[in-house]
Protein backbone atom coordinates (compact mmCIF):
# COMPACT_ATOMS: atom_id res chain seq x y z
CA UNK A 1 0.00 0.00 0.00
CA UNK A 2 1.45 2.79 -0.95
CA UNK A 3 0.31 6.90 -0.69
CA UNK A 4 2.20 9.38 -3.34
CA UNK A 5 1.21 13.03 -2.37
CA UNK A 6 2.16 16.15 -4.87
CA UNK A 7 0.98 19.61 -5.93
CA UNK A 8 2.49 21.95 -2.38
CA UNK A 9 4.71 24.45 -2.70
CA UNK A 10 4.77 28.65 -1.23
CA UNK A 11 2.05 30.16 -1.62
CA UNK A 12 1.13 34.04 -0.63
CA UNK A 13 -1.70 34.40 1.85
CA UNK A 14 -4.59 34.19 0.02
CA UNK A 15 -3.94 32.10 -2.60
CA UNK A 16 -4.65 28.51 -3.99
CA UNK A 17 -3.26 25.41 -4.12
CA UNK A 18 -4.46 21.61 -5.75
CA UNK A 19 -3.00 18.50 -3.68
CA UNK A 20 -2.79 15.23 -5.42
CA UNK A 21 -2.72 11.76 -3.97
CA UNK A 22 -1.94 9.12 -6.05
CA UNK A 23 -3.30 5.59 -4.02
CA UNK A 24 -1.90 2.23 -5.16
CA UNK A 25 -1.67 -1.21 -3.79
CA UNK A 26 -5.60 -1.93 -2.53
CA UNK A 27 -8.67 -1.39 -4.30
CA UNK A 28 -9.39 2.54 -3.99
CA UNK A 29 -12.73 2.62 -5.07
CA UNK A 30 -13.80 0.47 -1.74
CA UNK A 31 -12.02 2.89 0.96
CA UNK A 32 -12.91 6.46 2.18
CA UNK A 33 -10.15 8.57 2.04
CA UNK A 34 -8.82 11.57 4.41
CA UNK A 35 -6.30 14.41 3.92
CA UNK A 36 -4.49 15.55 7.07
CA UNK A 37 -1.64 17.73 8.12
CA UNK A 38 1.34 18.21 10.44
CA UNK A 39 2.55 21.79 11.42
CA UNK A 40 6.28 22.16 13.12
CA UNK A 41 5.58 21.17 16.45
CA UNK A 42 2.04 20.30 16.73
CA UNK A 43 0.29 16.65 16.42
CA UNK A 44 -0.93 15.50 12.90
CA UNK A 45 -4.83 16.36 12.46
CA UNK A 46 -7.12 15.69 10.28
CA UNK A 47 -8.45 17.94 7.41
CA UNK A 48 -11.04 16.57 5.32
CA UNK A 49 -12.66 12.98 4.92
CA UNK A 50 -14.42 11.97 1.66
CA UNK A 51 -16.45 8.70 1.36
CA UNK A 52 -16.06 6.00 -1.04
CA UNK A 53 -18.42 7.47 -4.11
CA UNK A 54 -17.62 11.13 -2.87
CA UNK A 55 -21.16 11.90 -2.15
CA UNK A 56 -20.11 12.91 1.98
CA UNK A 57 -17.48 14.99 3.32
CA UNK A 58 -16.24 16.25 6.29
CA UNK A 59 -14.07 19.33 7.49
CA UNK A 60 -12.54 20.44 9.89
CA UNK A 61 -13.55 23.88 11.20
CA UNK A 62 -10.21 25.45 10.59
CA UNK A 63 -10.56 25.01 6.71
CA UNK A 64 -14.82 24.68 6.26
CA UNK A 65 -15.70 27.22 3.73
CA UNK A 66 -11.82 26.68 2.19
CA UNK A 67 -10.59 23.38 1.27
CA UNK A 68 -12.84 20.78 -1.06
CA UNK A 69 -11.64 17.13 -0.99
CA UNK A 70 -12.75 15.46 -4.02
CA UNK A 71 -11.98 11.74 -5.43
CA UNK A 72 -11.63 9.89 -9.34
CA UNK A 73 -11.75 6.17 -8.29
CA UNK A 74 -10.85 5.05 -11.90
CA UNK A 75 -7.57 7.30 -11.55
CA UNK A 76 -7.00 6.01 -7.80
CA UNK A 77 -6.50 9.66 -6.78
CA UNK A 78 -7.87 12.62 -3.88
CA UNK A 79 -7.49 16.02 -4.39
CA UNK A 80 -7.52 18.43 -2.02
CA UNK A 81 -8.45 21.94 -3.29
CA UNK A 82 -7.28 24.51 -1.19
CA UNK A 83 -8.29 28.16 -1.41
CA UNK A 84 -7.88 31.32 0.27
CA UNK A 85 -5.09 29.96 2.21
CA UNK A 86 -3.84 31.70 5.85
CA UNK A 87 -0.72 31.87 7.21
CA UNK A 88 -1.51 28.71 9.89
CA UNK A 89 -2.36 26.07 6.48
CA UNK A 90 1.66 25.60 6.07
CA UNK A 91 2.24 22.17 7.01
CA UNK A 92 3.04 18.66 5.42
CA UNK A 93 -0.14 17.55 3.98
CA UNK A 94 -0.31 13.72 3.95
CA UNK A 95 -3.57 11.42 2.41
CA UNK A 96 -4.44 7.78 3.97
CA UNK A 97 -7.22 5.49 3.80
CA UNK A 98 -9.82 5.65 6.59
CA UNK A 99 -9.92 2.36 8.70
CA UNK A 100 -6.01 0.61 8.30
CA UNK A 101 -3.46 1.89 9.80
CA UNK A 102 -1.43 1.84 7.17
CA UNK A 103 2.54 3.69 6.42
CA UNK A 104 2.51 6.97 5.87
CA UNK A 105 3.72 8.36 2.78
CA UNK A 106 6.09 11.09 2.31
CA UNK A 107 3.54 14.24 2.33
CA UNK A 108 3.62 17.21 -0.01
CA UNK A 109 4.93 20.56 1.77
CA UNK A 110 2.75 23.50 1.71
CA UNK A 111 4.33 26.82 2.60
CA UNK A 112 2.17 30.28 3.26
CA UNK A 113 4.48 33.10 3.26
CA UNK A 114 4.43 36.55 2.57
């Protein structure tokens, strides 16, 4: 099982950015799917949750309004659009499959800086 994350990078407050994860190794399309992030120094939370046909998410309250998780289950892949991003978003953004507890992969860095 295996989680390939892309699509950080620095971003000015305010702006946008599209993660990618890439899923391989199981059966995708039978497995809701969450985003979550690490800051320096805090504990790993979770960001958004999407179901197994997409048709239920969940946020957290720090990015309702912001962030849209999305899934394609015949290209194995989440997305996470992020908008109107704040100072406090930078962090490693990692995806994993609700319900294993499987390795982590390597997480896509996304940097808010002025």
């Amino acid at each position: 099982v295996q989680f390939r994350e892309s699509g950080g990078g620095l971003v000015q407050p305010g702006g946008s950015l599209r993660l990618s994860c890439v899923a391989s190794g199981f059966t995708f399309s039978n497995f809701g799917m969450r985003w979550y992030r690490q800051a320096p120094g805090k504990e790993r939370e979770v960001v958004a949750t999407i179901t197994i046909s997409g048709g239920s998410t969940w946020y957290a309250d720090s990015v309702k309004g912001r962030f849209t998780i999305s899934r394609d289950n015949a290209k194995n892949t989440v997305y996470l659009q992020m908008n109107s991003l704040k100072l406090e978003d930078t962090a490693v953004y990692f995806c994993k499959r609700i319900g294993f507890d499987d390795y982590w992969g390597q997480g896509t860095q996304v940097t808010v800086s002025s």
